[in-house]
C-alpha atoms as a PDB file:
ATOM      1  CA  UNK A   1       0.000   0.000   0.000  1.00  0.00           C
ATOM      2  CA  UNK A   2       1.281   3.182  -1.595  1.00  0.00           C
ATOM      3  CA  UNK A   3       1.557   5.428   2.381  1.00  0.00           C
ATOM      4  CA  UNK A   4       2.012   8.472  -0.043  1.00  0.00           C
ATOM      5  CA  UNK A   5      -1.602   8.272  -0.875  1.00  0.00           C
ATOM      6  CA  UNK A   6      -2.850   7.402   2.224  1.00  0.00           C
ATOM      7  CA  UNK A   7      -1.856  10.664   3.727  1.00  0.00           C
ATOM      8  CA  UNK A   8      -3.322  12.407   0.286  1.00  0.00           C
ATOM      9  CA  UNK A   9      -6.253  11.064   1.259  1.00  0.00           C
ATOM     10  CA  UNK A  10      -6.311  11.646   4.944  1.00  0.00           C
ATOM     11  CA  UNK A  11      -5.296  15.143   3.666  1.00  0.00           C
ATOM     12  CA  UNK A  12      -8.879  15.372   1.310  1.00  0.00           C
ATOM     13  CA  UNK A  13     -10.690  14.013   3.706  1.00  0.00           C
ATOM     14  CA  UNK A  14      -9.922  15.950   7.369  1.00  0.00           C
ATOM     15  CA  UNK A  15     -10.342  19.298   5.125  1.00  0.00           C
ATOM     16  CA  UNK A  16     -13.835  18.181   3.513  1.00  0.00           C
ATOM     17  CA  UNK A  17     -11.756  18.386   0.031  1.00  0.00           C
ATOM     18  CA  UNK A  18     -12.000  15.127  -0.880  1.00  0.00           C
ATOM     19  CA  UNK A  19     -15.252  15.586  -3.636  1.00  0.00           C
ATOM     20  CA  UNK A  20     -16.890  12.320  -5.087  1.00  0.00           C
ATOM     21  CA  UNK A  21     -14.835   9.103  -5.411  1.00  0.00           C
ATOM     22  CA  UNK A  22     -14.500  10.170  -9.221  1.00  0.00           C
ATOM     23  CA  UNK A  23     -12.694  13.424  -8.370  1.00  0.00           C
ATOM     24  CA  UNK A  24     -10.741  12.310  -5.310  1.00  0.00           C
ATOM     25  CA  UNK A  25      -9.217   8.712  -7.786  1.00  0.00           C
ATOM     26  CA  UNK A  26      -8.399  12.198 -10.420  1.00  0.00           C
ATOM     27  CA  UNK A  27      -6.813  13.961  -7.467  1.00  0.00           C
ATOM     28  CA  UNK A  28      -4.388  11.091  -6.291  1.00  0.00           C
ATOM     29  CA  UNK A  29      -4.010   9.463  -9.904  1.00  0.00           C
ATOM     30  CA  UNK A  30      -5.609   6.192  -9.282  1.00  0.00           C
ATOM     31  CA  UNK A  31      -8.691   4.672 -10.744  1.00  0.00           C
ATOM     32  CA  UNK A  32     -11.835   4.639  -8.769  1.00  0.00           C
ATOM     33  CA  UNK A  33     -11.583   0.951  -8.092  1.00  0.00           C
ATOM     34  CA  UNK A  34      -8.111   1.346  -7.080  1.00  0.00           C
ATOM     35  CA  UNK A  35      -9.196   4.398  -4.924  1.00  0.00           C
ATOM     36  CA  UNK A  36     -11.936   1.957  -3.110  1.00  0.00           C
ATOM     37  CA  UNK A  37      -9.574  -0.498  -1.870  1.00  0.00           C
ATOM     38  CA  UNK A  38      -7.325   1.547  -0.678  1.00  0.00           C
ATOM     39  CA  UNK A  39     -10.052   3.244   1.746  1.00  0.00           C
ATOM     40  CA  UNK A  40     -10.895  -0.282   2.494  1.00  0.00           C
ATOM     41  CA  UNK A  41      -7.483  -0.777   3.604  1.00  0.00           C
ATOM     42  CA  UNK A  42      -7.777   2.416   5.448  1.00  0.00           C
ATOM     43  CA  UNK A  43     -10.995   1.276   7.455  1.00  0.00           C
ATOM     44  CA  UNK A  44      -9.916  -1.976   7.919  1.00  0.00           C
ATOM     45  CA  UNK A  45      -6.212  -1.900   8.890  1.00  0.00           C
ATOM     46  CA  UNK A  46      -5.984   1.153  10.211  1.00  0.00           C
ATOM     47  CA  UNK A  47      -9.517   1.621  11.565  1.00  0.00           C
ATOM     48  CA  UNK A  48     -10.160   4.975  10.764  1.00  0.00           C
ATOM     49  CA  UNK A  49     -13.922   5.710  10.805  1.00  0.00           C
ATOM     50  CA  UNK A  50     -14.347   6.574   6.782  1.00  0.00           C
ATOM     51  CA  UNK A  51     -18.056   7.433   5.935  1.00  0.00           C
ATOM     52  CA  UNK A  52     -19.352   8.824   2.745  1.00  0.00           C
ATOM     53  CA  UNK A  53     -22.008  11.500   2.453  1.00  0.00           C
ATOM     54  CA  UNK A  54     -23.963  10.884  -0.785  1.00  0.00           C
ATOM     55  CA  UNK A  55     -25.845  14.949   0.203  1.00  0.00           C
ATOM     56  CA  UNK A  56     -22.285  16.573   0.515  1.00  0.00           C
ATOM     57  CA  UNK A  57     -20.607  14.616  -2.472  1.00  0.00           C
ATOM     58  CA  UNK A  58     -17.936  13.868   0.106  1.00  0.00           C
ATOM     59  CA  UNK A  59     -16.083  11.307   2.437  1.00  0.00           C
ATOM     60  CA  UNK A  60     -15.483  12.100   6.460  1.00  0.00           C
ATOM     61  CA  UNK A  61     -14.279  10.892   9.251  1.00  0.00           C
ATOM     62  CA  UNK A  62     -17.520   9.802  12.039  1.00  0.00           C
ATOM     63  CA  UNK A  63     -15.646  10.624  15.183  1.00  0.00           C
ATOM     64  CA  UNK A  64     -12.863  12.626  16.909  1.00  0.00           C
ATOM     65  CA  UNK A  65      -9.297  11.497  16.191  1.00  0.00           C
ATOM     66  CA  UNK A  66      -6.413  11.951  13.868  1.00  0.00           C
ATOM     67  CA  UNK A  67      -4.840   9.174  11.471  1.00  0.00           C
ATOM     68  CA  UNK A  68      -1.256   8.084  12.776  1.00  0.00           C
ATOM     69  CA  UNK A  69      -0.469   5.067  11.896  1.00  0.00           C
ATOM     70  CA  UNK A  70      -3.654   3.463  13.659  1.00  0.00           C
ATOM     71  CA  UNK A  71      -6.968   5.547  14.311  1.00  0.00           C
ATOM     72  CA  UNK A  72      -6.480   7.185  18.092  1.00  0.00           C
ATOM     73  CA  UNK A  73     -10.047   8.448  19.354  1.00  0.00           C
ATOM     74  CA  UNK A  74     -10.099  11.399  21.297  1.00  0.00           C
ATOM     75  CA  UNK A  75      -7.600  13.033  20.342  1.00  0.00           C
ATOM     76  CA  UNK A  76      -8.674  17.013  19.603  1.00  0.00           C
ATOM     77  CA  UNK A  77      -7.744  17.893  15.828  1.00  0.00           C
ATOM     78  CA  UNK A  78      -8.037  21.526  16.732  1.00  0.00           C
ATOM     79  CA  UNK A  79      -4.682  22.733  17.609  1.00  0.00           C
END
C-alpha cells in the first residue's frame, strides 16, 4: 500500500476536500476501483472511521481522532 496516498487522502478528507470518489481517484491518480480499496485498507487496517455523504458529495471521518499510523479516538484535531 502506496503510504504516499494514504496521507493524500487523509489530507482530502480531514479538510472536507475530498469531492466524489471520481474526483478524489483524479486527485491522487488512481482509478476509482483502485481508490476503493485503498479506503478499504484504510478502514480496515488502520480503523479509521471513513463514511461517505452521498448529500455533501464527500467522504469524512464519524468521530474525533487523527490518522497516525492506527486511528487514536479522542484526540482534539483543533490545535
Amino acid at each position: 500500500m502506496d503510504i504516499k496516498k494514504i496521507i493524500k487522502i487523509n489530507d482530502l478528507i480531514a479538510s472536507g476536500r475530498s469531492g466524489t470518489p471520481r474526483n478524489m481517484a483524479f486527485q491522487l491518480g488512481v482509478s476509482e476501483r483502485m481508490l476503493y480499496h485503498i479506503i478499504k485498507f484504510m478502514k480496515d487496517e488502520l480503523d479509521a472511521p471513513i463514511k461517505y455523504n452521498r448529500n455533501k458529495l464527500r467522504y469524512y471521518y464519524d468521530g474525533n481522532g487523527v490518522l497516525v499510523v492506527k486511528w487514536q479516538n479522542g484526540i482534539d484535531t483543533m490545535m
